[in-house]
N, C-alpha and C. Protein backbone atom coordinates (compact mmCIF):
# COMPACT_ATOMS: atom_id res chain seq x y z
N UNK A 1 19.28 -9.16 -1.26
CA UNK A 1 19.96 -8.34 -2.24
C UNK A 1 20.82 -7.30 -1.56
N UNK A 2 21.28 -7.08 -0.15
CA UNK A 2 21.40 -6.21 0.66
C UNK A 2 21.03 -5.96 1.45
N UNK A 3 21.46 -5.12 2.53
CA UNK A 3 21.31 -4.45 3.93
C UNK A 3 19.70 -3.87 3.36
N UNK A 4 19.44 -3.03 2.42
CA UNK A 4 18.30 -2.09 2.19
C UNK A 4 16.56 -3.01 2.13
N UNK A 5 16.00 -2.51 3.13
CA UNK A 5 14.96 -3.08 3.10
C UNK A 5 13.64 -1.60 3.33
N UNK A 6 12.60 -2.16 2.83
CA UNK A 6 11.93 -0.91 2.77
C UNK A 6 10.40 -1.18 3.37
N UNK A 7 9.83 -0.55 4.15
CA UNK A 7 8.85 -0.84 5.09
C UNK A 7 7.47 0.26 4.90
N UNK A 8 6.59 -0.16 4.78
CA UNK A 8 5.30 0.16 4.73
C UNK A 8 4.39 0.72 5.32
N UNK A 9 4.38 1.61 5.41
CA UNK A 9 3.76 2.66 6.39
C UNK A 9 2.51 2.46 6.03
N UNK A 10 1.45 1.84 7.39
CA UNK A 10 -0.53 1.39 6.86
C UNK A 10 -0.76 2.79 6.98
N UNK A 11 -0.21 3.33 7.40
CA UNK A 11 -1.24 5.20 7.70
C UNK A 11 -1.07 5.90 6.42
N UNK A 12 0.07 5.32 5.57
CA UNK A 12 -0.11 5.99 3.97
C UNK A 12 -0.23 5.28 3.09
N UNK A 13 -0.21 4.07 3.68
CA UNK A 13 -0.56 2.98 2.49
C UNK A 13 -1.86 2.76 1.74
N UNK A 14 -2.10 3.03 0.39
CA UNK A 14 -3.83 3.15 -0.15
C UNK A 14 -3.67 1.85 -0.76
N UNK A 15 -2.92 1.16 -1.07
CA UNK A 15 -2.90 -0.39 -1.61
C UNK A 15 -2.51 0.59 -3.23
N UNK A 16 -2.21 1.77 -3.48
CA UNK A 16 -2.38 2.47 -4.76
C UNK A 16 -4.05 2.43 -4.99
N UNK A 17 -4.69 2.73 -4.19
CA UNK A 17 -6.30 3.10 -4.90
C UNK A 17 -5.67 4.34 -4.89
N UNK A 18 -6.37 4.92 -6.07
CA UNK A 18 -6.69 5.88 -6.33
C UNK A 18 -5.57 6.79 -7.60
N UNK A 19 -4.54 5.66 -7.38
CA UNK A 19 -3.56 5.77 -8.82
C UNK A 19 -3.18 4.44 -9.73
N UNK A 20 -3.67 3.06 -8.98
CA UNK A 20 -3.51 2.09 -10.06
C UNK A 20 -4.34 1.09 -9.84
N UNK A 21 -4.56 0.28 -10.33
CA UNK A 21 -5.08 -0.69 -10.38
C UNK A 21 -5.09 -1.99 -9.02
N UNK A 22 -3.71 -1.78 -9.35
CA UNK A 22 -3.19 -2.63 -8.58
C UNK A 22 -1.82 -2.45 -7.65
N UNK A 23 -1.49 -3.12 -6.65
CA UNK A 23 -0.44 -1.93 -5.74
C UNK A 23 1.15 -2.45 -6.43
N UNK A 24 1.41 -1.04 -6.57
CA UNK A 24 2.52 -1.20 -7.51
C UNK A 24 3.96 -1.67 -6.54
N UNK A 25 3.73 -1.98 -5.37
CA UNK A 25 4.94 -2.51 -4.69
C UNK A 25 5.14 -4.24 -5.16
N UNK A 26 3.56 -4.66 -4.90
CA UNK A 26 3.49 -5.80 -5.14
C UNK A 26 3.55 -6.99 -6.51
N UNK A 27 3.68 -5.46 -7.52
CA UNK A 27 3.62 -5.51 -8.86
C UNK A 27 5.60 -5.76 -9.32
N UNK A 28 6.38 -4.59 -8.68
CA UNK A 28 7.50 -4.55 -8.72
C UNK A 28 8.54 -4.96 -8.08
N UNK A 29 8.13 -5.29 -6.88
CA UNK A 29 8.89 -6.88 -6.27
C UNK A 29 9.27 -7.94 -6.66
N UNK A 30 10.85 -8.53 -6.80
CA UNK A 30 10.55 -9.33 -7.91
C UNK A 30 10.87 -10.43 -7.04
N UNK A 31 10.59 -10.92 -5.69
CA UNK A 31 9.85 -11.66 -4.91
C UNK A 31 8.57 -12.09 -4.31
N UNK A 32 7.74 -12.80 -3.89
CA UNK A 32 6.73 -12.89 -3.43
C UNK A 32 6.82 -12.36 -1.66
N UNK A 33 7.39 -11.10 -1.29
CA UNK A 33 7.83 -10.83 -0.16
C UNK A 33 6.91 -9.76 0.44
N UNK A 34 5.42 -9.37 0.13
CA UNK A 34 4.79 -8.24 0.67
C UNK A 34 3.79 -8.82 1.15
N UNK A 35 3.58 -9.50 2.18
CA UNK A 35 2.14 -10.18 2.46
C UNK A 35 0.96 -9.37 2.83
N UNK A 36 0.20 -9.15 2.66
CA UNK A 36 -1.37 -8.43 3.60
C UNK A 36 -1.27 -8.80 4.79
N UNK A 37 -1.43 -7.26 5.10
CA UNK A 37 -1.42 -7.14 6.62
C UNK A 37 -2.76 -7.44 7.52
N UNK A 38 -2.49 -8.05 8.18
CA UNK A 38 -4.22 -8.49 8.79
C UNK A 38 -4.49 -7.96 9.92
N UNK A 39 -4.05 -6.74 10.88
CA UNK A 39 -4.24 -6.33 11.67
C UNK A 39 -4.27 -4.69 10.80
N UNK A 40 -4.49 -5.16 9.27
CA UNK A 40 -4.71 -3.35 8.73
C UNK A 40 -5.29 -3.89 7.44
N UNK A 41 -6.33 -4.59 7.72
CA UNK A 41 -7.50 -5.01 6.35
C UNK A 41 -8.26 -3.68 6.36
N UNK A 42 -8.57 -2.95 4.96
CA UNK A 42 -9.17 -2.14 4.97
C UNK A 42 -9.74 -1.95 3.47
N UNK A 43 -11.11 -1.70 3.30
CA UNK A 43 -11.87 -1.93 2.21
C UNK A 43 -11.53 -1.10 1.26
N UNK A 44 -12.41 -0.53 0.15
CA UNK A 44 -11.48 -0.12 -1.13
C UNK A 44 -12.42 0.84 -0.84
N UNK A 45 -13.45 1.41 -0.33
CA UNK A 45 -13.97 2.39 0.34
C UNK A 45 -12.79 3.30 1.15
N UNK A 46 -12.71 2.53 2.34
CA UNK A 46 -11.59 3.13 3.90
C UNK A 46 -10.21 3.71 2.55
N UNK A 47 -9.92 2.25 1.84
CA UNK A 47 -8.85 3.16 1.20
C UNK A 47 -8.73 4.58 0.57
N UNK A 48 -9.95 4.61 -0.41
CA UNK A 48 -10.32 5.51 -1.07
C UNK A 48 -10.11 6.92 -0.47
N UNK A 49 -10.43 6.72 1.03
CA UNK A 49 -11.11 7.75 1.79
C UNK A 49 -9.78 7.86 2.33
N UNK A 50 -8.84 7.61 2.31
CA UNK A 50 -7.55 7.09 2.74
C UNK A 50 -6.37 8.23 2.05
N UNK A 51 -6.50 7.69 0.62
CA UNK A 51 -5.87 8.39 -0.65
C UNK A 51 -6.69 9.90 -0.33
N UNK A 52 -7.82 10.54 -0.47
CA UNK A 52 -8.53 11.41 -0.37
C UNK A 52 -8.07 12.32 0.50
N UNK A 53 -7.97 11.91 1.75
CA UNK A 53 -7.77 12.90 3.06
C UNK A 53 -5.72 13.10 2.96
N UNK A 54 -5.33 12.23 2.15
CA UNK A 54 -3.86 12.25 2.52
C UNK A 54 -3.27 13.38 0.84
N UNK A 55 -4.13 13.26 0.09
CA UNK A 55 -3.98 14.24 -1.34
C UNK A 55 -4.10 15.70 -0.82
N UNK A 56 -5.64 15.97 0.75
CA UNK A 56 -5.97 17.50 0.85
C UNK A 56 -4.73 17.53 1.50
N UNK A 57 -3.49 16.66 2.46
CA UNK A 57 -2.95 17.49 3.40
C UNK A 57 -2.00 18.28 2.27
């Protein structure tokens, strides 16, 4: 669709725990273009704790 591509930072990425259901990148893509990252699998715990510590900074 363009030059503009937009990239995913795992150190702020919560998958959206802790504001949706479900991750709203993967929701609003209107490709199948966001795969899971497998060198940054992280449980809905780690996420949680993820969203948590990144809300106090």
């Amino acid at each position: 669709m363009g030059d503009e591509i937009y990239e995913i930072d795992p150190n702020k990425c919560t998958e959206c725990v802790g504001h949706y259901d479900e991750p709203q990148c993967v929701e609003v893509c209107p490709v199948d273009c966001i795969p899971k990252d497998p060198d940054n699998v992280e449980t809905e715990e780690e996420l949680m704790l993820k969203y948590e510590h990144l809300m106090a900074q």
